[in-house]
Protein backbone atom coordinates (compact mmCIF):
# COMPACT_ATOMS: atom_id res chain seq x y z
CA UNK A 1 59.59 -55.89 3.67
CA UNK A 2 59.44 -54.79 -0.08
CA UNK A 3 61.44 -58.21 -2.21
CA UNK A 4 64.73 -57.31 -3.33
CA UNK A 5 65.67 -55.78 -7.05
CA UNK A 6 67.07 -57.99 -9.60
CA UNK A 7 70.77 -57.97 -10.45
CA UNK A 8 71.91 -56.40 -13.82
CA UNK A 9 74.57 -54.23 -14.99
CA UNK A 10 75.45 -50.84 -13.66
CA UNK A 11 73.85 -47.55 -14.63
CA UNK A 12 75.69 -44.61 -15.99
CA UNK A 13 75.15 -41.70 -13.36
CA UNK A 14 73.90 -39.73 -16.00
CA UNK A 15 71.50 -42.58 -16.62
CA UNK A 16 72.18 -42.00 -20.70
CA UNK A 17 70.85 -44.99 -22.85
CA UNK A 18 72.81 -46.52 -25.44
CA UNK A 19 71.43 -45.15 -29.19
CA UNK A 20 69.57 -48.43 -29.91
CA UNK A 21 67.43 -47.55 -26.95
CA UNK A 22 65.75 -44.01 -28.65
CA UNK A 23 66.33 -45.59 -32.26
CA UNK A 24 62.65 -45.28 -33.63
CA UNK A 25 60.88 -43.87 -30.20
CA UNK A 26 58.68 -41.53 -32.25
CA UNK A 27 56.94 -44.70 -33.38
CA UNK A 28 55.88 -45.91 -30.15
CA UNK A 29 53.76 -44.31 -27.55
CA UNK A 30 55.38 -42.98 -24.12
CA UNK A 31 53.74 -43.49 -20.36
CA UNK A 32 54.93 -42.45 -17.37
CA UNK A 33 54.53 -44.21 -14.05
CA UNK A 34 55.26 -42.10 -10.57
CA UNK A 35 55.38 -44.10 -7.27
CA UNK A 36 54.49 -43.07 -4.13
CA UNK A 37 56.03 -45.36 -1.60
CA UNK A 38 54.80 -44.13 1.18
CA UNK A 39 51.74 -46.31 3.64
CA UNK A 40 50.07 -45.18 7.01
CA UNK A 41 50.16 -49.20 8.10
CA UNK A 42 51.75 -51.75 6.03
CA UNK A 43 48.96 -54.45 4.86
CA UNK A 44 49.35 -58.61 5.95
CA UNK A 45 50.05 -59.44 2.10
CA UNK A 46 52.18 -56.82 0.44
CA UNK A 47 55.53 -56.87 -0.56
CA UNK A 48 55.25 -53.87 -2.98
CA UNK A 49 58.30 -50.94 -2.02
CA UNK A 50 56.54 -49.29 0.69
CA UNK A 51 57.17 -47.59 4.08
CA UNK A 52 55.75 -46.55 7.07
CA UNK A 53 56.66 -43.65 8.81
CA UNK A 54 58.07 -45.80 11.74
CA UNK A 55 59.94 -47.74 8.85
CA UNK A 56 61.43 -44.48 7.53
CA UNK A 57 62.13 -43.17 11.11
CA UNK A 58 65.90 -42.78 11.57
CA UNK A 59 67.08 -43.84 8.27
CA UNK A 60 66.74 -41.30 5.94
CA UNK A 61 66.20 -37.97 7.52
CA UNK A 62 64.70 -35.45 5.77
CA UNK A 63 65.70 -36.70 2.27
CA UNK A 64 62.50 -39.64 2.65
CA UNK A 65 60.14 -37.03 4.17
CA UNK A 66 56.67 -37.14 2.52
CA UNK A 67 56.95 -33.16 2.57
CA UNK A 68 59.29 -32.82 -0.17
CA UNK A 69 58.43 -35.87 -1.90
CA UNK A 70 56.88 -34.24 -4.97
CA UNK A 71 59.54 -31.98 -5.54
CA UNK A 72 62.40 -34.75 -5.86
CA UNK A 73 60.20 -37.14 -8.00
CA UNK A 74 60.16 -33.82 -10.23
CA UNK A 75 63.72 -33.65 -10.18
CA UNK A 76 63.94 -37.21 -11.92
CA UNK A 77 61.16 -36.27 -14.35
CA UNK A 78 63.63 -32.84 -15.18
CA UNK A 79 66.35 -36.08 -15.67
CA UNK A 80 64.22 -37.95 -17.87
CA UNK A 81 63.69 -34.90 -20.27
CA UNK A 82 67.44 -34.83 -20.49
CA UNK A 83 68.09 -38.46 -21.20
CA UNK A 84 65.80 -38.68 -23.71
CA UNK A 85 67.07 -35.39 -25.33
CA UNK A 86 65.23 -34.09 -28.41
CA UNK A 87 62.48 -36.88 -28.15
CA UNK A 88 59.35 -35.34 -29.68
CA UNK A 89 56.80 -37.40 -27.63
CA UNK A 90 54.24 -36.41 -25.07
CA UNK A 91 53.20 -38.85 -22.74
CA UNK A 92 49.99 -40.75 -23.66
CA UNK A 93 49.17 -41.76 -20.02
CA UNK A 94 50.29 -40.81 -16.30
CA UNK A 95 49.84 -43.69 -13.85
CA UNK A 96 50.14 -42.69 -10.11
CA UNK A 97 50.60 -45.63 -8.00
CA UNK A 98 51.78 -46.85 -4.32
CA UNK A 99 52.35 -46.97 -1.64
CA UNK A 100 49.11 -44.84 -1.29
CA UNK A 101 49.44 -41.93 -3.40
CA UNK A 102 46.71 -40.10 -1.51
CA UNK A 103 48.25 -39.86 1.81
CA UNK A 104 50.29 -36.98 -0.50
CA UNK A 105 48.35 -33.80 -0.40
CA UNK A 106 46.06 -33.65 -3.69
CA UNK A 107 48.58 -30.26 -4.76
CA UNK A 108 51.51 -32.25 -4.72
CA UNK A 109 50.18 -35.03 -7.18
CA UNK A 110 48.56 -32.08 -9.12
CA UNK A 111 52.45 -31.00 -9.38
CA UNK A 112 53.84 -34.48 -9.77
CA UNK A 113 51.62 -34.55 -12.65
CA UNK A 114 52.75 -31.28 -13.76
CA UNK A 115 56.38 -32.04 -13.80
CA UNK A 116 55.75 -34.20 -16.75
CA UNK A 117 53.24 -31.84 -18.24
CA UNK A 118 56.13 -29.06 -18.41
CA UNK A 119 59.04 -31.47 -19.38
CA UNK A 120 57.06 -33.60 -22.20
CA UNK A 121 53.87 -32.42 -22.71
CA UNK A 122 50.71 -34.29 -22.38
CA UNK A 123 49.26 -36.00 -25.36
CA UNK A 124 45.59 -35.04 -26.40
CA UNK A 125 43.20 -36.89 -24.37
CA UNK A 126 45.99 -38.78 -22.14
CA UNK A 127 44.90 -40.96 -19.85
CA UNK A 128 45.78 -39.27 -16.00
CA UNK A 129 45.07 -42.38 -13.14
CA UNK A 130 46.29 -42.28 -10.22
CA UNK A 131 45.88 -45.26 -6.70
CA UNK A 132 43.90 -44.06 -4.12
CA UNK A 133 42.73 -45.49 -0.40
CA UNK A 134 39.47 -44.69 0.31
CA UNK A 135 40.06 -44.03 3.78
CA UNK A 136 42.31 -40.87 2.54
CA UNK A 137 40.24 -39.04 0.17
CA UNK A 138 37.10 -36.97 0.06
CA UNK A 139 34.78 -34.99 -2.28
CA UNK A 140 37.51 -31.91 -1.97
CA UNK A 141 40.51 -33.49 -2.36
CA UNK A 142 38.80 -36.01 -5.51
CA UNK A 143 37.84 -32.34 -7.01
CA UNK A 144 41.46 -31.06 -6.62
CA UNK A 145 42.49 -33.95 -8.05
CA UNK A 146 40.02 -33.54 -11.26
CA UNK A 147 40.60 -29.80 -11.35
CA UNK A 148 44.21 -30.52 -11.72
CA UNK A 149 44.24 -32.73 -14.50
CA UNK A 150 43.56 -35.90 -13.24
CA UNK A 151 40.81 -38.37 -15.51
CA UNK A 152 41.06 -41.37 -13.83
CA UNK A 153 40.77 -42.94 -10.43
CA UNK A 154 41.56 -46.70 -8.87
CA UNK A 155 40.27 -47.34 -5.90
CA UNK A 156 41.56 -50.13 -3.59
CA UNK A 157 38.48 -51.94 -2.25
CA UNK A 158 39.33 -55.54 -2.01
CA UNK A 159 36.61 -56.97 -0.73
CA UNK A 160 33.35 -55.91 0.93
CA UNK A 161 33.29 -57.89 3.98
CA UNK A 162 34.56 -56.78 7.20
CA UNK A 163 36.05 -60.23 8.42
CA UNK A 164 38.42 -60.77 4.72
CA UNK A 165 39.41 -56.97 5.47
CA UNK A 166 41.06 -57.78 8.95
CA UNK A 167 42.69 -61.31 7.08
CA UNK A 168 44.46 -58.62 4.55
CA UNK A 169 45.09 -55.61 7.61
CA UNK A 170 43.34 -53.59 5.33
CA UNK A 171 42.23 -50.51 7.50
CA UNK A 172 39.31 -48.94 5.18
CA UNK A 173 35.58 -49.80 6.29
CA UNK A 174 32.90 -51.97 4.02
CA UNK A 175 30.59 -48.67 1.80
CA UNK A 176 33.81 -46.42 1.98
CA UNK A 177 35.00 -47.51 -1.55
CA UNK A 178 31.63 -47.50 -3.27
CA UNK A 179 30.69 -44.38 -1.42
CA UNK A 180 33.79 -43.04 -3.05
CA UNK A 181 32.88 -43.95 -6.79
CA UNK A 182 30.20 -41.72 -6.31
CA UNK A 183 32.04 -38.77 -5.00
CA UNK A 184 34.54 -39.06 -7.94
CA UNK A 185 31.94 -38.84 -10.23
CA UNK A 186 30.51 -36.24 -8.45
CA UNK A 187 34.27 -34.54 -8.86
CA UNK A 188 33.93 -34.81 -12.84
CA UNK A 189 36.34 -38.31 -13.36
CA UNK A 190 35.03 -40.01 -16.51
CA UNK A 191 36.78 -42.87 -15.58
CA UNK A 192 37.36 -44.85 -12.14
CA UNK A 193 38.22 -48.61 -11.04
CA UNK A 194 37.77 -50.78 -8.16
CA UNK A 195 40.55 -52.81 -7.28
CA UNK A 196 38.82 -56.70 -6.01
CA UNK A 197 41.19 -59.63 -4.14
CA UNK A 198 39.68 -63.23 -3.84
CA UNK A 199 41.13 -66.23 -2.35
CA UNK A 200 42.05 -64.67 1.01
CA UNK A 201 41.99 -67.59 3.48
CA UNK A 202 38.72 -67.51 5.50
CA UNK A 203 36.47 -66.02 2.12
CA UNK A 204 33.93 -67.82 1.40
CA UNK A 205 31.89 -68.34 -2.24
CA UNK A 206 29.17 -65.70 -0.66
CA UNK A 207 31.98 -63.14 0.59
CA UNK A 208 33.04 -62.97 -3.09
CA UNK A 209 29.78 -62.70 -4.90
CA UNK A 210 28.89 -60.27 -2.28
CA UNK A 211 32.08 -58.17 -3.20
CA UNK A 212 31.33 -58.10 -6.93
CA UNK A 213 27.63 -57.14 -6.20
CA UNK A 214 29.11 -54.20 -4.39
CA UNK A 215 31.31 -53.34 -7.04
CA UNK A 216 28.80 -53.53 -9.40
CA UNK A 217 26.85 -51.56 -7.49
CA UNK A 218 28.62 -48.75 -7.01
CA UNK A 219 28.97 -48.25 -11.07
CA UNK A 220 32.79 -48.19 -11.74
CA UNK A 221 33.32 -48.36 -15.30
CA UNK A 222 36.33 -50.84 -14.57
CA UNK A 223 36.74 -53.64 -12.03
CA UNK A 224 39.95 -55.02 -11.57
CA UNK A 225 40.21 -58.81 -9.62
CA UNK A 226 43.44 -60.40 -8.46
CA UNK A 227 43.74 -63.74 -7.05
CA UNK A 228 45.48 -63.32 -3.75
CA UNK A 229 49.45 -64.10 -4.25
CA UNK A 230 50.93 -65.33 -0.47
CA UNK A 231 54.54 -63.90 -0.71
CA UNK A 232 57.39 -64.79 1.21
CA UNK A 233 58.63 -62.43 3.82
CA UNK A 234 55.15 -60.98 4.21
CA UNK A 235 53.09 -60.88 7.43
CA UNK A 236 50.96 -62.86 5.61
CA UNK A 237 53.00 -65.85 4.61
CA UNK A 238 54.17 -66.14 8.20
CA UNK A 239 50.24 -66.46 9.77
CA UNK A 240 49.77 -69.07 7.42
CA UNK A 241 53.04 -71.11 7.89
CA UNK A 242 52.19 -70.83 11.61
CA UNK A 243 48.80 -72.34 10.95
CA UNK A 244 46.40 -69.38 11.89
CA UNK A 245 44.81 -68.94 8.96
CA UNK A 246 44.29 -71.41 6.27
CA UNK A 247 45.84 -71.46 2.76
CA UNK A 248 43.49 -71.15 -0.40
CA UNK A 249 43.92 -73.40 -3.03
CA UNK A 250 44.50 -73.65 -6.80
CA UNK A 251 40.99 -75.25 -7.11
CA UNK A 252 39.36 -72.19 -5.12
CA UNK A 253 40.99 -69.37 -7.33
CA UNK A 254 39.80 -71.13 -10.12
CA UNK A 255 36.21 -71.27 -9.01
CA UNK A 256 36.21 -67.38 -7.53
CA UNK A 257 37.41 -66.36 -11.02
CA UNK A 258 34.32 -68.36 -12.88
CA UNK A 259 32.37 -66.53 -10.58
CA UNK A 260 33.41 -63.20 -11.38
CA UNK A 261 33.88 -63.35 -14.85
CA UNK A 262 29.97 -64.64 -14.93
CA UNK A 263 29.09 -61.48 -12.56
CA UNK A 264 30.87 -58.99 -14.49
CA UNK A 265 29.62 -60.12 -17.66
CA UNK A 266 25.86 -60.18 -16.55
CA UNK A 267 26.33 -56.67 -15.08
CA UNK A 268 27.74 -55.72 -18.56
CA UNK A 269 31.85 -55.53 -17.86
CA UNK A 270 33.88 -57.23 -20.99
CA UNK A 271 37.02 -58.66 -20.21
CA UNK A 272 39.44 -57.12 -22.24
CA UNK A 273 42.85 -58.81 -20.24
CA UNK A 274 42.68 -61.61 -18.04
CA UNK A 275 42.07 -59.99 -14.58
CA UNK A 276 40.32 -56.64 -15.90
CA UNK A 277 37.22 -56.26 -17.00
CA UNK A 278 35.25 -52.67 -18.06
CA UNK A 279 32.31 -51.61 -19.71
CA UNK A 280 33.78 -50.19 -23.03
CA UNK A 281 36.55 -49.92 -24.94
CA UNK A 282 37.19 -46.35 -23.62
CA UNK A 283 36.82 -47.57 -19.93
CA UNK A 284 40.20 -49.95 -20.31
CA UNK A 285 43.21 -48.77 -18.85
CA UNK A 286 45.57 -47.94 -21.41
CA UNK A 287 48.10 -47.18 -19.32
CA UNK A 288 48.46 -50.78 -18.50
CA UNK A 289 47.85 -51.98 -21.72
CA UNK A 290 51.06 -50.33 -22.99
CA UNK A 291 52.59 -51.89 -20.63
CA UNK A 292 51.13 -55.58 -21.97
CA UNK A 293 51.75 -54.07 -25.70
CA UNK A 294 55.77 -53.55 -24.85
CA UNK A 295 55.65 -49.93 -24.99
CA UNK A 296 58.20 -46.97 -23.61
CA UNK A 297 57.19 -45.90 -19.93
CA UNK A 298 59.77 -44.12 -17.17
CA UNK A 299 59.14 -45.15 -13.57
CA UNK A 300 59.78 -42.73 -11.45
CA UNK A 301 60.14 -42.99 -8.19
CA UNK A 302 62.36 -45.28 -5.60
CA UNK A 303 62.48 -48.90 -6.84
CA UNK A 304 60.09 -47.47 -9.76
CA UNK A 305 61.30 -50.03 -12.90
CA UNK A 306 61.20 -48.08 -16.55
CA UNK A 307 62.12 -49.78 -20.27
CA UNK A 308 62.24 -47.63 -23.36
CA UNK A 309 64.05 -49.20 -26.13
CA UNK A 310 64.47 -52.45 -24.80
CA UNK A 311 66.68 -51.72 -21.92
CA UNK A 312 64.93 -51.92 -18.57
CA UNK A 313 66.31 -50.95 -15.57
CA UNK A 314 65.14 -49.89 -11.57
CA UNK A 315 65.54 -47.59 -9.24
CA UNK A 316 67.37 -47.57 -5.35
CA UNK A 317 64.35 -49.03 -3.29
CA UNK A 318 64.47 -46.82 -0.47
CA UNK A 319 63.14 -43.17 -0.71
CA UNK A 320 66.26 -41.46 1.27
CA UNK A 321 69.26 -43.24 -0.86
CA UNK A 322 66.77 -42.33 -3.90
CA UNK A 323 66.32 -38.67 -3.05
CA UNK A 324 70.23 -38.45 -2.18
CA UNK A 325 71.06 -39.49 -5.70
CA UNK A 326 68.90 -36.93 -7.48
CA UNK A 327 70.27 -33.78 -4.67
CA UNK A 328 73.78 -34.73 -5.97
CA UNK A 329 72.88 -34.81 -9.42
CA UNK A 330 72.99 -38.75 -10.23
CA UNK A 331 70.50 -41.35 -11.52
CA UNK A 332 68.70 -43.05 -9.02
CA UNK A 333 69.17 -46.08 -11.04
CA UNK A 334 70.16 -49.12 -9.13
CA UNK A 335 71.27 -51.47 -12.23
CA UNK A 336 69.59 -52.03 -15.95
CA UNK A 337 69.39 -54.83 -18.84
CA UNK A 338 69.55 -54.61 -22.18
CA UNK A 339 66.88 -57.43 -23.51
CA UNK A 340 68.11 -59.45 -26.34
CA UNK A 341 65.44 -59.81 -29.17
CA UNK A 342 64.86 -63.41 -28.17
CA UNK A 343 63.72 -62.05 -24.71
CA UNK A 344 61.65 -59.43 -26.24
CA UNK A 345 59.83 -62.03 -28.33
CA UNK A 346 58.77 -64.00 -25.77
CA UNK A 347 57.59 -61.31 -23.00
CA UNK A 348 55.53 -60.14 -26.06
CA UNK A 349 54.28 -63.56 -26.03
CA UNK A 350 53.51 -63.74 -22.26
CA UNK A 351 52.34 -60.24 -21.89
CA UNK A 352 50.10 -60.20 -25.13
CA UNK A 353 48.46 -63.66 -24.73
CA UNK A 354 46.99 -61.89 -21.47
CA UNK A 355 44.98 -60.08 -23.66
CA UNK A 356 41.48 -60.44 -25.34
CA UNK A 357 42.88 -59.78 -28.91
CA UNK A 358 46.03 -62.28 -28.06
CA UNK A 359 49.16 -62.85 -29.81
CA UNK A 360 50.07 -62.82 -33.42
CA UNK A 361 50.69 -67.14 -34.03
CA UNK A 362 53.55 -65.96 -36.13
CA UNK A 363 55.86 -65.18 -33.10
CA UNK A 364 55.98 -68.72 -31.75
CA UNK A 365 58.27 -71.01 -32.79
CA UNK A 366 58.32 -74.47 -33.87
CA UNK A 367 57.91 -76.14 -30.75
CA UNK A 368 55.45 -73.33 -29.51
CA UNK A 369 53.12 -73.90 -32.72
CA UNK A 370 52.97 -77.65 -31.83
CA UNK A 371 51.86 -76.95 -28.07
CA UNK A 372 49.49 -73.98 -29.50
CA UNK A 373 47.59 -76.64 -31.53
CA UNK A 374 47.70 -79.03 -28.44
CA UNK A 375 46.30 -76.22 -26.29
CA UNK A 376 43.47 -75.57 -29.61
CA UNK A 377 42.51 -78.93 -29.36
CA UNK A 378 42.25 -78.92 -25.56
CA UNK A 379 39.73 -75.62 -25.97
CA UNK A 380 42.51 -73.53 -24.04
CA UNK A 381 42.42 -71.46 -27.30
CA UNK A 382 39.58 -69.54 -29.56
CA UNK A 383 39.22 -71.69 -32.58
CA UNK A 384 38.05 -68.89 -34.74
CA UNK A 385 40.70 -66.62 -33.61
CA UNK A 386 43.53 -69.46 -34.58
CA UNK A 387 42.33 -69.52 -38.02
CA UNK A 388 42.91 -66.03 -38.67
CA UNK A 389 46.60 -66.06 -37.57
CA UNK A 390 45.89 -65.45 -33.17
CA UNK A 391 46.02 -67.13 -30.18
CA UNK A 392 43.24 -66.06 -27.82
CA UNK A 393 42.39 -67.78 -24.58
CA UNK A 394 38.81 -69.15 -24.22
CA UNK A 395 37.74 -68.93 -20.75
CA UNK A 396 39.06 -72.19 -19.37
CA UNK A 397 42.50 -71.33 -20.81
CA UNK A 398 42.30 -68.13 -19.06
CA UNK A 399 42.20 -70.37 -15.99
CA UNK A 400 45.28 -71.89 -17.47
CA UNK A 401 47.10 -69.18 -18.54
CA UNK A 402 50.35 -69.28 -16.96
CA UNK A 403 50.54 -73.10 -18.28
CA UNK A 404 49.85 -72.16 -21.55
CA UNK A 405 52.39 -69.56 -21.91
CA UNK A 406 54.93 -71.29 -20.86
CA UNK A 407 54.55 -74.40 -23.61
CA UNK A 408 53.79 -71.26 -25.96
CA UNK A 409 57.54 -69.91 -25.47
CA UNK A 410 59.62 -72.76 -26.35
């Protein structure tokens, strides 16, 4: 099941923010993200907030139907215009995600979409993504999708071979997701990902480089590749503490992402963050790289998480208790934080060192600038880059990265 929220103080049922919160919001950019937290099976490894319809069955009635999903995810977007009042921003990107958005119909994304569209506005040339399973679209529903507004796709592939599939219970076939590149081209998107996994226990060196030559293959201007995180609680984590599949290593993450950074970059994808790669500045998702940049986004949706302002708070997780707040006229908001500036400064310094441009050396402190010229000297970080004020990971400190950040934020 899903992992639990984080604790944090309560929010108003209003769900007002505090002044400091909108002080200055016309200077920085506004996204929204809209979950979908609905799945026809639930896969071995995730612990995102999903359900299945026999998950839902009994517990939340017609509030967590699927069938009126779109219209009470509008209802929050109709609260977000009022909490943020007379804020003169439209939204510079729309991110869709799941769950698996597509098992909605493509007209109620279209009017998910268009919720925020009538309450804010879109910005010009806004960045519209949303998830999709391959098994669940098709060239009419992709060209739906594009007529209504939509620029951006991101598929879920994982992996091309059948065997690492049935290791993640992921139910799509091996061609579906490249097939479907080519049909959302064929739709009109300028823009669409594949989403890669390695490390899954049983993949070997040849299963990966036979992924990425699929990927490549199938011409996404964006490739996306996650090492495979085992967490607790999922079906996953309980195979391999009962010994039926075997646990990948440190050693063998490291080596599948050498791989596929030397893929991508012979096929001609730059990274531009450390697990995203894409063939031009205009292919990289901007919607995530506000996130990295610490920018204003609403989450919508049940267990969505939003900050604007530096206050940050989530949603109920499940989708009846979430549509039961908005029918009675309350946030859906399960608690919130304000982040103190010292917090701020150092997610900006573990969200921005992700990053091919890095993070301004001036943020660290004293102990940080000692373990920044430790990590220089170990060629964890871009000489050149240092001397003009940055701290950029080379590709060996991209292996390192988590290590580095965290001697970076003392």
């Amino acid at each position: 099941m899903p992992s639990v929220l984080p604790d944090g103080e309560p929010v108003p049922e209003d769900g007002s923010l505090p002044a400091s919160a909108l002080a200055g919001a016309g200077d920085r950019p506004l996204a929204f993200y809209l979950h979908v937290p609905y799945c026809a099976t639930r896969c071995g490894y995730c612990d995102f907030n999903t359900y299945t319809a026999t998950e839902l069955r009994g517990t939340g009635g017609v509030l967590a139907s699927r069938d009126n999903y779109a219209a009470t995810l509008a209802d929050e977007v109709r609260l977000a215009r009022k909490v943020l009042g007379d804020d003169p921003r439209r939204a510079e990107t729309v991110f869709i995600g799941g769950g698996t958005p597509t098992l909605l119909a493509a007209a109620d994304l279209v009017a998910m979409l268009g919720a925020v569209r009538e309450e804010f506005g879109l910005a010009d040339g806004a960045e519209i993504t949303t998830e999709a399973n391959p098994e669940s679209v098709g060239p009419e529903y992709l060209a739906e999708l594009r007529a209504g507004g939509f620029n951006r796709i991101s598929f879920g592939m994982q992996s091309a071979r059948q065997h690492v599939l049935k290791v993640l219970d992921r139910t799509h076939t091996p061609g579906r997701p490249e097939a479907c590149v080519a049909e959302a081209r064929a739709a009109g998107f300028g823009h669409v990902n594949l989403d890669l996994i390695y490390g899954t226990p049983g993949e070997s060196d040849d299963d990966w480089r036979a992924t990425l030559a699929a990927a490549v293959g199938a011409g996404p201007d964006h490739i996306s590749a996650y090492a495979l995180i085992v967490e607790e609680g999922t079906r996953l984590a309980r195979r391999i503490r009962r010994g039926e599949v075997p646990m990948t290593d440190d050693d063998v993450h490291a080596d599948r992402y050498l791989i596929a950074d030397s893929v991508l970059a012979d096929a001609g994808y730059d990274w531009y963050e450390v697990s995203n790669w894409a063939t031009s500045d205009a292919g990289r998702c901007l919607h995530n790289e506000l996130y990295w940049r610490g920018a204003d986004w609403w989450g919508a949706g049940p267990g969505a998480h939003s900050h604007v302002g530096g206050v940050r708070w989530w949603n109920v997780k499940h989708p009846g208790a979430y549509a039961a707040a908005l029918a009675q006229g309350r946030s859906p908001g399960a608690g919130r934080e304000l982040l103190p500036d010292e917090d701020r400064r150092v997610e900006r310094i573990l969200l921005e060192l992700r990053l091919r441009e890095g993070v301004p050396l001036s943020l660290l402190r004293t102990a940080g600038l000692a373990a920044s010229r430790r990590a220089l000297d170990g060629g964890l970080l871009d000489r050149e880059a240092y001397g003009a004020g940055r701290g950029v990971l080379t590709l060996r400190g991209r292996l390192l990265a988590d290590a580095v950040v965290r001697d970076l934020v003392d």
